[in-house]
C-alpha atoms as a PDB file:
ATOM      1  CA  UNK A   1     -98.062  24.307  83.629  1.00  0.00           C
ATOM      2  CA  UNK A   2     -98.838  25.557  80.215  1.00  0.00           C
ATOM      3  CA  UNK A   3     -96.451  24.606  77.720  1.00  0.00           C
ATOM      4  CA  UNK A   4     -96.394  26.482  74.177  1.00  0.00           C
ATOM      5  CA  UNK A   5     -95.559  24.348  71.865  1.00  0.00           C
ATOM      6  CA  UNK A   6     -94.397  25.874  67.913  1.00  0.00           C
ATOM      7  CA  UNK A   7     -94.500  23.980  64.807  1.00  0.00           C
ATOM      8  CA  UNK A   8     -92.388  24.817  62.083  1.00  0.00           C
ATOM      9  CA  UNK A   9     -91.768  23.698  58.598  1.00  0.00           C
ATOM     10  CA  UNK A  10     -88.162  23.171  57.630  1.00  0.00           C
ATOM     11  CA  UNK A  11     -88.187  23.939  53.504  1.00  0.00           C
ATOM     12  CA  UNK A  12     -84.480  21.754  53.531  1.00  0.00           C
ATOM     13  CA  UNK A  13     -86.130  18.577  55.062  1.00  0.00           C
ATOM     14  CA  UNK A  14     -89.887  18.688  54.050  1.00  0.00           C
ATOM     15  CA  UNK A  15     -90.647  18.143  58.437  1.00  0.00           C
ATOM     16  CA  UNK A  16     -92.043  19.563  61.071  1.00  0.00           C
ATOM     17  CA  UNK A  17     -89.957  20.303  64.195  1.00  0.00           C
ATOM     18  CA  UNK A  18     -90.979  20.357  67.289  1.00  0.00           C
ATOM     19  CA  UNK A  19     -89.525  23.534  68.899  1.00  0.00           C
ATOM     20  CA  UNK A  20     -89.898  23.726  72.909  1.00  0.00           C
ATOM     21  CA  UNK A  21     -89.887  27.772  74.119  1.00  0.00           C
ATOM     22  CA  UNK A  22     -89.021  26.741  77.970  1.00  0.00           C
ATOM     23  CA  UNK A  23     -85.812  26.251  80.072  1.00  0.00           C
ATOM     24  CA  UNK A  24     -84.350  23.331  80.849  1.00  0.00           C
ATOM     25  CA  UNK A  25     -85.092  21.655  84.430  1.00  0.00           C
ATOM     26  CA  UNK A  26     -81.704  21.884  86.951  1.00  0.00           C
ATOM     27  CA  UNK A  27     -81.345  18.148  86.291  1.00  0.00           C
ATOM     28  CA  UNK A  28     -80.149  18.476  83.082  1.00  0.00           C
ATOM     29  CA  UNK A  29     -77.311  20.872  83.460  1.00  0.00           C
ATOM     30  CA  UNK A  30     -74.069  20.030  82.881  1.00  0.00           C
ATOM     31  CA  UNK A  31     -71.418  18.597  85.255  1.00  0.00           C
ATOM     32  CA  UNK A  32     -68.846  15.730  86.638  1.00  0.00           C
ATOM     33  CA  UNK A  33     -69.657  12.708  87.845  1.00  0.00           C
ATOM     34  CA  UNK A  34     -68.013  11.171  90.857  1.00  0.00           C
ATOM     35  CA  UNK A  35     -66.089   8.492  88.600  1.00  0.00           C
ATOM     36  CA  UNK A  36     -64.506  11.389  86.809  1.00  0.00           C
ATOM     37  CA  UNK A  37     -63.516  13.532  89.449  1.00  0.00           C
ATOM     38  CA  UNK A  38     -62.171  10.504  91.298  1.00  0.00           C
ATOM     39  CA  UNK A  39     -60.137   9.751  87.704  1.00  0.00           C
ATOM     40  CA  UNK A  40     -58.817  13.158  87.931  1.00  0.00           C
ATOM     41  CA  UNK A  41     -57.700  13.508  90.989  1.00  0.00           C
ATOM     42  CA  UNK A  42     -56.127   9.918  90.492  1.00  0.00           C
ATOM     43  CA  UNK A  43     -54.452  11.257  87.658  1.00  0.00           C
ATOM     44  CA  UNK A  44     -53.073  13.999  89.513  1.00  0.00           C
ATOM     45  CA  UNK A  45     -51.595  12.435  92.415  1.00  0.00           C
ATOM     46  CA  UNK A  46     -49.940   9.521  90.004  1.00  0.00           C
ATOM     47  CA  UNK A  47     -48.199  12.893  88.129  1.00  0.00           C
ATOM     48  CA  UNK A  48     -47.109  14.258  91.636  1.00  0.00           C
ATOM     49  CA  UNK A  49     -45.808  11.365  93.035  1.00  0.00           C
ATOM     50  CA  UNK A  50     -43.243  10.801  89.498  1.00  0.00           C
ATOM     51  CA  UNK A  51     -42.406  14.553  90.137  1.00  0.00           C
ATOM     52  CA  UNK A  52     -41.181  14.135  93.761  1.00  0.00           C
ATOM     53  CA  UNK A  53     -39.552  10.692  92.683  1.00  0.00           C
ATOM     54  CA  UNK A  54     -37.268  13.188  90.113  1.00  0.00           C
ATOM     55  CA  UNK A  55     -36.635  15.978  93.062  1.00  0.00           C
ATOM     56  CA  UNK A  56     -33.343  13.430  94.747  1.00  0.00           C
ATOM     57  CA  UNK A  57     -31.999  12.906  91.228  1.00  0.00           C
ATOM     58  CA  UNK A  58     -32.315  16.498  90.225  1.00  0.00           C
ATOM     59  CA  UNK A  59     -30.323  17.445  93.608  1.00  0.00           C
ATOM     60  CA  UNK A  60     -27.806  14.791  93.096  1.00  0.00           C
ATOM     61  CA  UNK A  61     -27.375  16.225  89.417  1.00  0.00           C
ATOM     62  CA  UNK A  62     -26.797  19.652  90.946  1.00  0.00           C
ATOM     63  CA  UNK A  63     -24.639  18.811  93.316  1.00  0.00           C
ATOM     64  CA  UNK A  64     -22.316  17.148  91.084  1.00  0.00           C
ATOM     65  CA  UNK A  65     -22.431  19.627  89.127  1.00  0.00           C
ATOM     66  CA  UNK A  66     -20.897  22.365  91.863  1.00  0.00           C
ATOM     67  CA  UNK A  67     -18.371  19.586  92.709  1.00  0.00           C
ATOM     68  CA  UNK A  68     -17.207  19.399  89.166  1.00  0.00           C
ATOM     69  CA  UNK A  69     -17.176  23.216  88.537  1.00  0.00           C
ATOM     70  CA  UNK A  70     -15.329  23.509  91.906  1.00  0.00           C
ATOM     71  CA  UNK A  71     -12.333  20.794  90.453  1.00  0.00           C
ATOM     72  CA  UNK A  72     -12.443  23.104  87.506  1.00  0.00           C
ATOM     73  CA  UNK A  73     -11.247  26.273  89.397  1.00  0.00           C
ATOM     74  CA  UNK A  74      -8.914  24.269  91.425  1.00  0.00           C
ATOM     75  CA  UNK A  75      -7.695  23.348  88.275  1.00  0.00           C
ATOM     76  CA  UNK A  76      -6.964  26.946  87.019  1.00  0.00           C
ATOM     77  CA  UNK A  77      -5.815  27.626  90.201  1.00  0.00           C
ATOM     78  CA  UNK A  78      -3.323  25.103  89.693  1.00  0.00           C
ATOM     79  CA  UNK A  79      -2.211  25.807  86.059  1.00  0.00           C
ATOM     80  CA  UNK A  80      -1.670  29.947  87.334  1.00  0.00           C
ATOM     81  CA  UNK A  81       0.595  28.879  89.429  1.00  0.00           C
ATOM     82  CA  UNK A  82       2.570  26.378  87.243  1.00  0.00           C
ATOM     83  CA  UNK A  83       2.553  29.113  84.598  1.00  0.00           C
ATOM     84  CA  UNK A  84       4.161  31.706  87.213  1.00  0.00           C
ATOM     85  CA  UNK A  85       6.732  28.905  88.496  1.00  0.00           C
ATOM     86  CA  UNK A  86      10.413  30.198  87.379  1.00  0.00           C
ATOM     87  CA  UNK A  87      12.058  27.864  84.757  1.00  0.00           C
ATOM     88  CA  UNK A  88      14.633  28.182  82.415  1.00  0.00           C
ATOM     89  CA  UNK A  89      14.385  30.459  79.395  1.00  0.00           C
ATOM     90  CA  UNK A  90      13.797  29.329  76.355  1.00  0.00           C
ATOM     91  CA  UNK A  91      16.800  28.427  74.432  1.00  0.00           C
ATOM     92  CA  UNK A  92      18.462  27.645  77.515  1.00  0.00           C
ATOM     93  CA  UNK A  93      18.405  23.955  77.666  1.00  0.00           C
ATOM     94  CA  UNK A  94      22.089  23.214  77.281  1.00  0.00           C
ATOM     95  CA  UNK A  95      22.605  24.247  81.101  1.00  0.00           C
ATOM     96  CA  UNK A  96      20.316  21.345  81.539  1.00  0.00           C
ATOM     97  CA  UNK A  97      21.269  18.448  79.254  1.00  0.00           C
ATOM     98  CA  UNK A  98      24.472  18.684  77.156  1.00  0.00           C
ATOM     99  CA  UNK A  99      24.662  19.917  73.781  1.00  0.00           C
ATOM    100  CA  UNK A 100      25.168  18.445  71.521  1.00  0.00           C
ATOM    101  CA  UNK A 101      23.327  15.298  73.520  1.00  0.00           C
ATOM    102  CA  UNK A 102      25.745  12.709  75.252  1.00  0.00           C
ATOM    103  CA  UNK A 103      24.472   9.532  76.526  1.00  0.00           C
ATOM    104  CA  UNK A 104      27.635   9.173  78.717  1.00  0.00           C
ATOM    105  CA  UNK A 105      26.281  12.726  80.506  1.00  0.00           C
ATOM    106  CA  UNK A 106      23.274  12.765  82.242  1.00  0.00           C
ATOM    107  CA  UNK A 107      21.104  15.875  82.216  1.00  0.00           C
ATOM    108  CA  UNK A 108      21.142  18.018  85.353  1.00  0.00           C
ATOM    109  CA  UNK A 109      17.535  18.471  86.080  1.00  0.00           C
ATOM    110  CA  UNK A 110      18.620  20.058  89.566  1.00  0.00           C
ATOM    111  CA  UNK A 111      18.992  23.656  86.996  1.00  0.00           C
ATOM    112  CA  UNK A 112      15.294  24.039  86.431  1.00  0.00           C
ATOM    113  CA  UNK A 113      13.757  26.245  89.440  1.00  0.00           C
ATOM    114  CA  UNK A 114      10.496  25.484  91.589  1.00  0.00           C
ATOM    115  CA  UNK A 115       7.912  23.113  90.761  1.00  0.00           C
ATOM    116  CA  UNK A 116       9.750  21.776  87.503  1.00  0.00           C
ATOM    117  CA  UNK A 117      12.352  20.353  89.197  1.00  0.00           C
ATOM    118  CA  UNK A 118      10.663  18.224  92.111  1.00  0.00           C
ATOM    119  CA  UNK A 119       9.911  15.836  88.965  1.00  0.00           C
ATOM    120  CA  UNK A 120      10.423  12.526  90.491  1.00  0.00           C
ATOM    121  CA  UNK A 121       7.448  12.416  92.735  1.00  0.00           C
ATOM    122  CA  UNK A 122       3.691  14.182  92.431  1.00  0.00           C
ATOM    123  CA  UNK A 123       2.612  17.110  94.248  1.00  0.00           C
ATOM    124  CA  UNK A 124      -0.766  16.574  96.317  1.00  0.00           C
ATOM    125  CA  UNK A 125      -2.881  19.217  97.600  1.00  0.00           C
ATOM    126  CA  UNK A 126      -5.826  19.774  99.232  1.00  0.00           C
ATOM    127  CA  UNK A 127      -8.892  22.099  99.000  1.00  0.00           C
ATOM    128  CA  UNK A 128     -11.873  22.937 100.646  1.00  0.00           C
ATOM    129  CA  UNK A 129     -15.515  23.245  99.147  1.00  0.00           C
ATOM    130  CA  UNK A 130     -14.576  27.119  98.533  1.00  0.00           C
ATOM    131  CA  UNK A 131     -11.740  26.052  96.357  1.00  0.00           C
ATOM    132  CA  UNK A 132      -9.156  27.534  99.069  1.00  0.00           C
ATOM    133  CA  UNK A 133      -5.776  25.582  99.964  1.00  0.00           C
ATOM    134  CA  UNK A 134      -5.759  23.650 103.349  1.00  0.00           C
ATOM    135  CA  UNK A 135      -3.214  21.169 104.693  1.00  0.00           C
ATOM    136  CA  UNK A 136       0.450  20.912 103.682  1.00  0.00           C
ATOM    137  CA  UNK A 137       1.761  19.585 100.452  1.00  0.00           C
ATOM    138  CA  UNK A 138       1.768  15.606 100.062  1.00  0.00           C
ATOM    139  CA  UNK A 139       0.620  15.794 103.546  1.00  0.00           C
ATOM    140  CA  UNK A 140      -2.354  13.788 105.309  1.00  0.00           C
ATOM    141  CA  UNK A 141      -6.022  15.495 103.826  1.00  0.00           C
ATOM    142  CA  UNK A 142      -7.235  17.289 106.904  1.00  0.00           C
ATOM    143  CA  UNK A 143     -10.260  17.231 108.250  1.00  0.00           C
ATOM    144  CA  UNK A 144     -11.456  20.703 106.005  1.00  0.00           C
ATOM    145  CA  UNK A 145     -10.208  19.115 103.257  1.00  0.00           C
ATOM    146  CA  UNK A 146     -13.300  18.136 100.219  1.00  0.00           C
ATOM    147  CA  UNK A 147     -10.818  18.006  96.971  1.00  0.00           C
ATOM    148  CA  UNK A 148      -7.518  16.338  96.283  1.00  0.00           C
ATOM    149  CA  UNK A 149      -5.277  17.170  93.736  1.00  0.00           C
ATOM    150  CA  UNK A 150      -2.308  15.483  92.014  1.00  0.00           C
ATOM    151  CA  UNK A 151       0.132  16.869  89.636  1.00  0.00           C
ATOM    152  CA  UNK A 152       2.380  15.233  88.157  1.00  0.00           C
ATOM    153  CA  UNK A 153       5.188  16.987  86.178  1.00  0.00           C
ATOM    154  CA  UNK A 154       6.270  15.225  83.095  1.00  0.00           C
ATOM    155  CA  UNK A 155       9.897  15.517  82.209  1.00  0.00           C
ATOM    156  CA  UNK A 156      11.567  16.182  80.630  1.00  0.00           C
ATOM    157  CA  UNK A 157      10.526  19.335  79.568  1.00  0.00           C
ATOM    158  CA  UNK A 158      11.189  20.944  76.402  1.00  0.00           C
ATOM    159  CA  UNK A 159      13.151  24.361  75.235  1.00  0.00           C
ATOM    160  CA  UNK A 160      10.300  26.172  75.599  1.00  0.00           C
ATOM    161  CA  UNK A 161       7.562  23.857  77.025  1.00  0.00           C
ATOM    162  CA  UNK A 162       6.836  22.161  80.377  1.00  0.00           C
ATOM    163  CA  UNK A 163       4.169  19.641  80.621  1.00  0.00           C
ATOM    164  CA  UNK A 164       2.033  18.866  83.885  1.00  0.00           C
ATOM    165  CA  UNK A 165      -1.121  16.418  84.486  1.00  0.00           C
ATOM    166  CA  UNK A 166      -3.346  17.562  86.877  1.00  0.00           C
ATOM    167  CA  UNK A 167      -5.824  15.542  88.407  1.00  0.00           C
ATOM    168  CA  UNK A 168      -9.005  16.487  91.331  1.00  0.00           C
ATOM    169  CA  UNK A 169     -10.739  14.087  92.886  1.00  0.00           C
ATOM    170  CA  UNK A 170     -13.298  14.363  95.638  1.00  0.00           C
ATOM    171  CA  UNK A 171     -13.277  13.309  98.510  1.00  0.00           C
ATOM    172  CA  UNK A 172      -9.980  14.507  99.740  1.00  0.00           C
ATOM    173  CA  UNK A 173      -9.574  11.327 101.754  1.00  0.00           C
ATOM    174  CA  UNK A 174      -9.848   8.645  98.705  1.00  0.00           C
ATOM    175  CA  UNK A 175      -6.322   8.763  97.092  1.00  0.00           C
ATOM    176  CA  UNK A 176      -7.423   7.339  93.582  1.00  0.00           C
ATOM    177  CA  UNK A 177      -3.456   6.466  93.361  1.00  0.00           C
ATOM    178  CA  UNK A 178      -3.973   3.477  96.206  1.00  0.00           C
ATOM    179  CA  UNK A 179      -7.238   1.714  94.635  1.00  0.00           C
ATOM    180  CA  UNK A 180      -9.627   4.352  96.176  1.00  0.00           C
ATOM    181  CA  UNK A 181     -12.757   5.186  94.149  1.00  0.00           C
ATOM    182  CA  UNK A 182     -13.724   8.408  94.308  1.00  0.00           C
ATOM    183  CA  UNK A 183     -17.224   9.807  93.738  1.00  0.00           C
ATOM    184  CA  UNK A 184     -15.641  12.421  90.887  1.00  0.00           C
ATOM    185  CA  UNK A 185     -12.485  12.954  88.978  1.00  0.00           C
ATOM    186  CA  UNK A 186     -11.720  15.700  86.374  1.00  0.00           C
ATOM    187  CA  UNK A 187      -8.062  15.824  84.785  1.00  0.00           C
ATOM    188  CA  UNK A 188      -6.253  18.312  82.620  1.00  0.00           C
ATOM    189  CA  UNK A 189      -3.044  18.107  80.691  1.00  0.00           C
ATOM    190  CA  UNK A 190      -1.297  21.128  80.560  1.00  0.00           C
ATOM    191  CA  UNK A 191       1.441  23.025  78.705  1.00  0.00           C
ATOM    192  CA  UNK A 192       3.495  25.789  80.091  1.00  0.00           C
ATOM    193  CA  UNK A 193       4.806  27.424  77.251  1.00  0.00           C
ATOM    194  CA  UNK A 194       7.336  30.200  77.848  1.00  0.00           C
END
């Protein structure tokens, strides 16, 4: 093998380098060692495992989510129909409760129409997972049945104002009302002005 070997005088340092005009041999050439790749792929696996740990909290998370966005249009559901029920015009209270007030006369709550006047007990209702009505009112949940939902009227209402809390739980068969615990709740207080 002939090498060539070049000396050179570097002005900057006052020495000779040695300057070698010939490749490298393959054994120098860059690459990974064992212990790395084995760290790497270590590495790897450790950051997959911690993602597929997250993947059942994600879909719990998401499916609380629809359950919670389905109370909410059971909800407006709800409050369209209380704000179509037929009640007394406003200014009309005196067919209701004596005017001027007498505590010797009780008010005759039996004048307001529909929903407003079954005031003495809640309504319950139930709805599927679409949202849509099943079962009878106050009725057992039946076996369709995902969502329950309680109003309960206030009373008495105002001149112009009736006031409602409405409250969906799921599942339909936990009544909250009896000690059940239910694995969601969303509530609304609402105001039917007219």
């Amino acid at each position: 093998m002939n090498f060539r070997i070049t000396l050179e005088f570097d002005c900057a340092t006052d020495q000779y380098q040695n300057l070698r005009r010939m490749k490298p041999p393959v054994s120098r050439i860059a690459g990974f060692s064992l212990v790395e790749v084995t760290l790497a792929l270590g590495v790897a696996a450790f950051c997959l495992l911690v993602l597929l740990g997250l993947l059942p909290t994600g879909l719990k998370t998401q499916q609380n989510s629809i359950q919670q966005t389905t109370a909410n249009q059971i909800i407006s559901q709800i409050f369209s129909v209380l704000r179509a029920d037929v009640r007394l015009p406003p200014g009309q209270a005196n067919k209701v409760c004596p005017d001027p007030p007498d505590p010797n006369v009780p008010c005759n709550w039996s004048a307001l129409h529909g929903n407003w006047l079954r005031r003495a007990t809640p309504d319950t209702l139930y709805f599927t997972n679409d949202a849509n009505q099943t079962g009878t009112i106050n009725g057992d949940p039946p076996a369709d049945a995902a969502f329950r939902a309680n109003i309960t009227y206030r009373m008495p209402p105002s001149e112009t104002t009736s006031l409602a809390t409405i409250r969906v739980s799921w599942p339909a068969a936990v009544d909250p009302d009896n000690n059940g615990v239910p694995a969601g709740l969303v509530t609304a207080e609402i105001a039917v002005n007219r």
